[in-house]
Protein backbone atom coordinates (compact mmCIF):
# COMPACT_ATOMS: atom_id res chain seq x y z
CA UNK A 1 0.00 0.00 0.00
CA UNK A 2 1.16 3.44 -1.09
CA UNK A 3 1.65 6.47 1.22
CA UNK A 4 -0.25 9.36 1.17
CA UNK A 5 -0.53 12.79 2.52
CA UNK A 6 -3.81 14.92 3.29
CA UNK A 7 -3.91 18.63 2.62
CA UNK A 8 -5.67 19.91 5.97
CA UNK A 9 -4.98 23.68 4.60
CA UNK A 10 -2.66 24.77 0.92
CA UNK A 11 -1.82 28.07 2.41
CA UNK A 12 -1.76 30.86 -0.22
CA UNK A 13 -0.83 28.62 -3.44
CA UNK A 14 0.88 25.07 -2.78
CA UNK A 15 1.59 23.02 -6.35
CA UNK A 16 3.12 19.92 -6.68
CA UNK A 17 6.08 20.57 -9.19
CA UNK A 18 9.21 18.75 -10.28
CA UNK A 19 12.41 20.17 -12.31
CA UNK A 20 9.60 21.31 -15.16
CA UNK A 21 8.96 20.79 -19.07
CA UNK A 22 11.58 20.21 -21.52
CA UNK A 23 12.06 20.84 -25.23
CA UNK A 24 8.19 22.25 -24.80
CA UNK A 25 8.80 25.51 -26.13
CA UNK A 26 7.31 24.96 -30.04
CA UNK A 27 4.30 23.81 -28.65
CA UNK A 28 3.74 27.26 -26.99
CA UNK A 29 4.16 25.46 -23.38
CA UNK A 30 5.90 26.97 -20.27
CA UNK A 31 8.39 24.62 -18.88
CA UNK A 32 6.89 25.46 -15.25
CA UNK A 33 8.53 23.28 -12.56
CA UNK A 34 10.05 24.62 -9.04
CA UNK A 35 10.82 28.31 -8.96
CA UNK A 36 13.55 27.74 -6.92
CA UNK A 37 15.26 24.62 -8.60
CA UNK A 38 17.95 24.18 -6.28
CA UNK A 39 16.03 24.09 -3.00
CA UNK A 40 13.74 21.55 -4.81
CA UNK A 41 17.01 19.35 -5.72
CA UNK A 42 18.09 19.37 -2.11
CA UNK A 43 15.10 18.78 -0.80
CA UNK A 44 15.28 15.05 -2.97
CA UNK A 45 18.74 14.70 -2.09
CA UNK A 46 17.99 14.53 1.65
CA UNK A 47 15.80 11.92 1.37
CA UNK A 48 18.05 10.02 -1.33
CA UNK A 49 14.75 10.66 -4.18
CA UNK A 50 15.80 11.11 -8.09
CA UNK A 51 16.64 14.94 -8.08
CA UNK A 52 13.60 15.66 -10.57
CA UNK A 53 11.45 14.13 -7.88
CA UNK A 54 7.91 15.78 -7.66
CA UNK A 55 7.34 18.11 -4.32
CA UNK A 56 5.10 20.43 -3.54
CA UNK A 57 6.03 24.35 -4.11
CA UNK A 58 4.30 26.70 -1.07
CA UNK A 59 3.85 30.32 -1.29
CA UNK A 60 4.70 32.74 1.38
CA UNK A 61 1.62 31.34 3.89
CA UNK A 62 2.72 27.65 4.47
CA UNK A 63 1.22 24.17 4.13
CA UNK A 64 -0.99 22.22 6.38
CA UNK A 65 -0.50 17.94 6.06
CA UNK A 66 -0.71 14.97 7.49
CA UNK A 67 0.55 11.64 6.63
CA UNK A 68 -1.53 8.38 6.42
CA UNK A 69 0.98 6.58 7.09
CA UNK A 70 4.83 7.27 8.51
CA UNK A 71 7.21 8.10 5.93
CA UNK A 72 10.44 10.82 5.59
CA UNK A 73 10.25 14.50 4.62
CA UNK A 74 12.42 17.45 4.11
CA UNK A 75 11.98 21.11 3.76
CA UNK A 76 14.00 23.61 2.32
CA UNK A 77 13.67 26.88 1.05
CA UNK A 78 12.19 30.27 2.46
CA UNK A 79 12.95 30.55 6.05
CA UNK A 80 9.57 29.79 7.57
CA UNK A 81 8.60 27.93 11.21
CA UNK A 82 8.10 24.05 11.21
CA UNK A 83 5.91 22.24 13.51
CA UNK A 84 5.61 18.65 13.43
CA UNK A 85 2.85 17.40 15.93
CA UNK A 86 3.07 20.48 17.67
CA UNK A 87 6.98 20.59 18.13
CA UNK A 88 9.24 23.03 16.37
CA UNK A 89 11.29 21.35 13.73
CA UNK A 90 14.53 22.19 11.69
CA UNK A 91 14.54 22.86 7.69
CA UNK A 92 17.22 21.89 5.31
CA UNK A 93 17.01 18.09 7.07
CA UNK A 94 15.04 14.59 6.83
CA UNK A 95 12.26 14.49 9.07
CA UNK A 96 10.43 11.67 10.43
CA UNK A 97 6.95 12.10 10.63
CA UNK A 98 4.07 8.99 12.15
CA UNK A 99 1.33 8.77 10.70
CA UNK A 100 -1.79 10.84 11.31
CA UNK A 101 0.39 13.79 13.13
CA UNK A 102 0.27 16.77 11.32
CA UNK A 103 3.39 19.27 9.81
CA UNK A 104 3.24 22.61 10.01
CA UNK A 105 4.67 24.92 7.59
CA UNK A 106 4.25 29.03 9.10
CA UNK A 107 4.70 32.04 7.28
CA UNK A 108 7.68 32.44 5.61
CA UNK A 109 9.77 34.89 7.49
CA UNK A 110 12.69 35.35 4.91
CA UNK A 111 12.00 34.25 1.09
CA UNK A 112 8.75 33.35 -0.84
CA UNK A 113 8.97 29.39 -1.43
CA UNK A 114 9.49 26.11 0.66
CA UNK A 115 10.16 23.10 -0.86
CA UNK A 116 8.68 20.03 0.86
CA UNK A 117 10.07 16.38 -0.63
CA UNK A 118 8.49 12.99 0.80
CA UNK A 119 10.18 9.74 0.74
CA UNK A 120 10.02 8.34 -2.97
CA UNK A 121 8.58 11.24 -4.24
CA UNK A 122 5.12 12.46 -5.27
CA UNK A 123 3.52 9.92 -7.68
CA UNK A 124 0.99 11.75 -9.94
CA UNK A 125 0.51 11.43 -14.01
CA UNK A 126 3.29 13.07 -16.27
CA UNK A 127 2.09 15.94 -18.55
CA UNK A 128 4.59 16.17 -21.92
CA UNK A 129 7.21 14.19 -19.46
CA UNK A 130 6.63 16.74 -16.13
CA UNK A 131 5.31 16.56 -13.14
CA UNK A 132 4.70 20.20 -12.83
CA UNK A 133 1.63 21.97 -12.40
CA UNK A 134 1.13 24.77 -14.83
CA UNK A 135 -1.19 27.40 -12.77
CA UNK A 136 -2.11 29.08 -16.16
CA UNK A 137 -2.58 26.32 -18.14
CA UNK A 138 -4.68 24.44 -15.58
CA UNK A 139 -2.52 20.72 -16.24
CA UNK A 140 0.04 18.68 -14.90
CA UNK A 141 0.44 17.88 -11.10
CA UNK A 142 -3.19 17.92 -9.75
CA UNK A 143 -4.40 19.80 -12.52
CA UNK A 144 -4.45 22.99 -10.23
CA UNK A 145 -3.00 24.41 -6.94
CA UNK A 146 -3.87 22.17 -3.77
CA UNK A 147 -7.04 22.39 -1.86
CA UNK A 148 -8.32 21.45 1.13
CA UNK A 149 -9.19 17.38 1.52
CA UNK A 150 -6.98 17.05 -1.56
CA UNK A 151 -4.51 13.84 -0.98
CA UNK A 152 -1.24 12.96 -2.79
CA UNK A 153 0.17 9.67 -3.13
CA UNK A 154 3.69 9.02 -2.82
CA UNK A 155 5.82 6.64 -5.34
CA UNK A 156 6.43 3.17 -3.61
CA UNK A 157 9.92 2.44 -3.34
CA UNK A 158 11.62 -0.56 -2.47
CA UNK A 159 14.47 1.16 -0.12
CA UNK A 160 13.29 1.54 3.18
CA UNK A 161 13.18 4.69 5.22
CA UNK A 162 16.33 5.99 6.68
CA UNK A 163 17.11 5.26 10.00
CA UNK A 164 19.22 8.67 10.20
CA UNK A 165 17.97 12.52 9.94
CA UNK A 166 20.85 13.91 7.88
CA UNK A 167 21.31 17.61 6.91
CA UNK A 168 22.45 19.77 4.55
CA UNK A 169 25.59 22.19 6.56
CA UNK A 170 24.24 25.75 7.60
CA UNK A 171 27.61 26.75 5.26
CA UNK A 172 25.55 25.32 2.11
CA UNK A 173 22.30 26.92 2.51
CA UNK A 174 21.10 30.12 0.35
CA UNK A 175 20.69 32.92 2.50
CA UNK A 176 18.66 35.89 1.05
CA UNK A 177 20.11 38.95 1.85
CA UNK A 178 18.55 42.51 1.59
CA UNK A 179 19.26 44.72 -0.62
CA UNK A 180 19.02 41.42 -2.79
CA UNK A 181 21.90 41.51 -6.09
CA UNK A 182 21.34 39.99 -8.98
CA UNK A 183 24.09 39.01 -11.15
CA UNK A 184 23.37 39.56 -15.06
CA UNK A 185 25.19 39.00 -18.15
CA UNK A 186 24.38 40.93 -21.67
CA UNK A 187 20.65 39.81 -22.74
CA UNK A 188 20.01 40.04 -26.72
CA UNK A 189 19.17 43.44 -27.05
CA UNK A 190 21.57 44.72 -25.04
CA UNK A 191 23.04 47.42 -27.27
CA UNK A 192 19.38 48.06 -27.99
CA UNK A 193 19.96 49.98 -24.34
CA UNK A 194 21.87 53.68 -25.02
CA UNK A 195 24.58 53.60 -21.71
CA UNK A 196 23.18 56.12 -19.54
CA UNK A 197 20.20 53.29 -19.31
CA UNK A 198 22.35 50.29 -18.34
CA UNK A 199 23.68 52.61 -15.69
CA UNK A 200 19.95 53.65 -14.62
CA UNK A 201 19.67 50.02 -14.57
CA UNK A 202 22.32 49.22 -12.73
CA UNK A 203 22.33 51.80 -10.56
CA UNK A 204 19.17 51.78 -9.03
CA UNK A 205 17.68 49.52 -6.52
CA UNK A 206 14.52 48.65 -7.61
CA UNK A 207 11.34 47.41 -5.00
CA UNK A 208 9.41 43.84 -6.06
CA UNK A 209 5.98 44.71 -6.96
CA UNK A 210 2.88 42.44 -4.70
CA UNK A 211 1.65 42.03 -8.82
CA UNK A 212 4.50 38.97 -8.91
CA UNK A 213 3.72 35.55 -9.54
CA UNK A 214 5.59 32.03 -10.84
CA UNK A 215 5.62 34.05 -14.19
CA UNK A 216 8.33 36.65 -13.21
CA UNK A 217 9.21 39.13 -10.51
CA UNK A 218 7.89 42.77 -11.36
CA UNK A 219 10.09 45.65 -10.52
CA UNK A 220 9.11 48.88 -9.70
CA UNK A 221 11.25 52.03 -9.61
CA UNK A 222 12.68 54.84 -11.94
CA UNK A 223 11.09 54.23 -15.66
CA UNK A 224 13.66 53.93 -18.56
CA UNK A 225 12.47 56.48 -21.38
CA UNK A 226 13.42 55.17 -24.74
CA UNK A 227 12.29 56.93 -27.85
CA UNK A 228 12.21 53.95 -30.04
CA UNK A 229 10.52 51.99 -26.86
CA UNK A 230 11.32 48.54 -25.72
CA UNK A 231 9.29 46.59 -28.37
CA UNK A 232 10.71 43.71 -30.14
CA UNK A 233 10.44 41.29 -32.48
CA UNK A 234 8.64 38.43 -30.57
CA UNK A 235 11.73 35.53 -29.66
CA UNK A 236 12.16 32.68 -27.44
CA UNK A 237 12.60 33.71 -23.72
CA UNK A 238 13.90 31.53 -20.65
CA UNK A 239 13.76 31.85 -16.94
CA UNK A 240 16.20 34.38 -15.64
CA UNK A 241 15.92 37.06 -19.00
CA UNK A 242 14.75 40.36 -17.91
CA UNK A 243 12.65 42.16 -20.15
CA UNK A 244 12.05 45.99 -20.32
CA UNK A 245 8.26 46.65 -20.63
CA UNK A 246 6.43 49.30 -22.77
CA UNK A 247 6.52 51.41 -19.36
CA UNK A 248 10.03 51.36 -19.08
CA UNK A 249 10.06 48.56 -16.05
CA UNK A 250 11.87 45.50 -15.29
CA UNK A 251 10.70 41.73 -15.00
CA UNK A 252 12.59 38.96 -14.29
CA UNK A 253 11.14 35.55 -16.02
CA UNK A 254 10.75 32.80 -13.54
CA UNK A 255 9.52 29.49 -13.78
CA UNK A 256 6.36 29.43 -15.35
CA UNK A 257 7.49 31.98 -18.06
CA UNK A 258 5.59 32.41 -21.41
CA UNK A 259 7.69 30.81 -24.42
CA UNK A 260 8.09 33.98 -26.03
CA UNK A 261 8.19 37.85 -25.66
CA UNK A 262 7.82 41.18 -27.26
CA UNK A 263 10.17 43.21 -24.95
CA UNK A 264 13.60 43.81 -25.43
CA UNK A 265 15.95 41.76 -22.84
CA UNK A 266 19.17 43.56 -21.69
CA UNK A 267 19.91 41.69 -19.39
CA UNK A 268 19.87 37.64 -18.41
CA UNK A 269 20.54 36.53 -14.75
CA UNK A 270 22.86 34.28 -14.73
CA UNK A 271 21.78 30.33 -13.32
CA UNK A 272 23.27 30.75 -9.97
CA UNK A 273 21.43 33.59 -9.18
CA UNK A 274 17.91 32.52 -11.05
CA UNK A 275 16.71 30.96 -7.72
CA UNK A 276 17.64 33.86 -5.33
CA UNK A 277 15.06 35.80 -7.98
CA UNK A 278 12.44 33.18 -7.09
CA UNK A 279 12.16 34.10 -3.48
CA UNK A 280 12.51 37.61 -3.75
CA UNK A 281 8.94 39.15 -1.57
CA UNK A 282 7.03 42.01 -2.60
CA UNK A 283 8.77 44.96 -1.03
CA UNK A 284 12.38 43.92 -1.56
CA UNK A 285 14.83 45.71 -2.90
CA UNK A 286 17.15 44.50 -5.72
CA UNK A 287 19.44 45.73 -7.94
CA UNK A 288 21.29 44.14 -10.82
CA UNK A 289 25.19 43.55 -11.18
CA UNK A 290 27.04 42.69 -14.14
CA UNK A 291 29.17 40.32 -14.09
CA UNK A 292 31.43 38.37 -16.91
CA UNK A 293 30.78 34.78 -17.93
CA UNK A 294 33.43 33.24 -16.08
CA UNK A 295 31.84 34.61 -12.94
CA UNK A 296 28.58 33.36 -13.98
CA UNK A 297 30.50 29.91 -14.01
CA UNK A 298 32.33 29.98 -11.02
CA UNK A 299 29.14 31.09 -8.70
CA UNK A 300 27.26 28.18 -10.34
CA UNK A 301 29.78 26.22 -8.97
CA UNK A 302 29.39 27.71 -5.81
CA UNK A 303 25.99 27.60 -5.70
CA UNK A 304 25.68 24.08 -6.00
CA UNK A 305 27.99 23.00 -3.42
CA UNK A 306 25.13 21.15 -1.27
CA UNK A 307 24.46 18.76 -4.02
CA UNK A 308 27.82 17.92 -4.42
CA UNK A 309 29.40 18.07 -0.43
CA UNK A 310 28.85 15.28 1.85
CA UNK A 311 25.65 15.94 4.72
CA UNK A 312 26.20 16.57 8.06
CA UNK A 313 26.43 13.48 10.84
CA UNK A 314 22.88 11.95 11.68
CA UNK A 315 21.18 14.64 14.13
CA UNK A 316 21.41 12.08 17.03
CA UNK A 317 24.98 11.89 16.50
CA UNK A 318 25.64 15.93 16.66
């Protein structure tokens, strides 16, 4: 018999979502998956899941669950509180949970998005070869975002549970600081930008608009005024470009992007950076940095060091 896990409440928007859509584009579908792919990945790793393991995505408010039966999950993500069965619990670790006792995922206090992985992974129907729930589109996942009574089985797996509760180092986390930077290289219209504009953009911190969504982060602040406007030939886009709307503003394309845009792109943040973007809350302040490609490279590498360093001892042994 398969676990599975009861939504008691979704919180503001909960989705079950994996690494997203590939080679999609032509159809005119967004690739969707987690807005913050590498708190997703090490949310699988703790557990020892496949890293494009379906979890559920939350959204600023939380998550309400309980088992049906006792299984392993880990949380990772926006700093937010963690009760399970009452108790305060630690994110960024594998967590055992009985069955019927209920987790408890509060407000996030730092950051937009947690990242909650169960043991085997969430088993629901692939969509074009994702797990991923596409809000817009209405498909993939379960179809929508999670509701009350809704309940979510999990893959079987032959391993059993693990006996330890490892964790990723504190060193290895993300930590969002504010003023957030985001590192950019040259988009394709860069030179469509006169100078004094890439230093407007660059120079400015600019505050995250509440009108944000898994689409992009909307910036407001000082307008660019360009005679020719920002218009474009419509081209392929990808999470992380930053287009310049018709009023002169920034957005920065997250997961659940359209395939293809009108407005100019001067900018691209680079990989490293694309999930620091994701958990940026209305209100924050941001600005952009450039940056050459061999940075871009190196803080990838940096970036990623919790998928590739060993955990921590088993909590009992700390």
């Amino acid at each position: 018999m398969s676990t599975t896990i009861e939504i008691i409440d979704p919180g503001l928007l909960s989705t079950v979502q994996d690494l997203g859509r590939h080679r999609v584009a032509a159809l005119g579908v967004s690739p969707s998956g987690a807005s913050d792919w590498l708190s997703a990945r090490c949310a699988n790793r703790l557990l020892g899941n496949p890293h494009n393991a379906a979890l559920v995505e939350t959204t600023l408010t939380g998550i309400r669950f309980a088992p049906r039966h006792t299984t392993m999950i880990a949380i990772t993500g926006a700093d937010a509180p963690v009760s399970i069965a009452g108790a305060q619990r630690p994110t960024w670790q594998a967590l055992r949970v009985r069955a019927g006792v209920e987790v408890k995922i509060g407000h996030a206090q730092r950051g937009v998005r947690c990242y909650v992985a169960f043991h085997g992974g969430i088993d629901v129907p692939l969509v074009l070869g994702s797990a991923s729930t596409d809000v817009m589109g209405g498909f993939g996942g379960a179809g929508r975002a999670l509701a009350t009574g809704d309940t979510l089985a999990l893959a079987q797996v032959e391993r059993e549970l693990p006996d330890d509760e490892r964790a990723i180092p504190a060193s290895a986390r993300p930590f969002w600081r504010q003023p957030a930077v985001l590192r950019v290289l040259p988009g394709p219209h860069f030179a469509r930008c006169a100078p004094h504009e890439i230093e407007t953009l660059c120079g400015q911190a600019y505050s995250v608009s509440a009108r944000s969504n898994r689409q992009g982060a909307r910036l407001e602040g000082v307008a660019l005024r360009n005679v020719g406007g920002f218009d474009v030939l419509s081209s392929g886009v990808t999470a992380g470009c930053v287009q310049l709307t018709s009023d002169g503003l920034p957005i920065v394309l997250l997961a659940e992007h359209q395939t293809t845009g009108g407005y100019a792109v001067p900018f691209v943040v680079i990989a490293a950076d694309v999930p620091d973007a994701a958990q940026l809350r209305p209100g924050d302040s941001v600005r952009f940095s450039r940056v050459t490609l061999a940075d871009a490279s190196a803080a990838l590498t940096e970036k990623t060091q919790a998928l590739r360093e060993e955990f921590d001892e088993p909590a009992a042994a700390r």
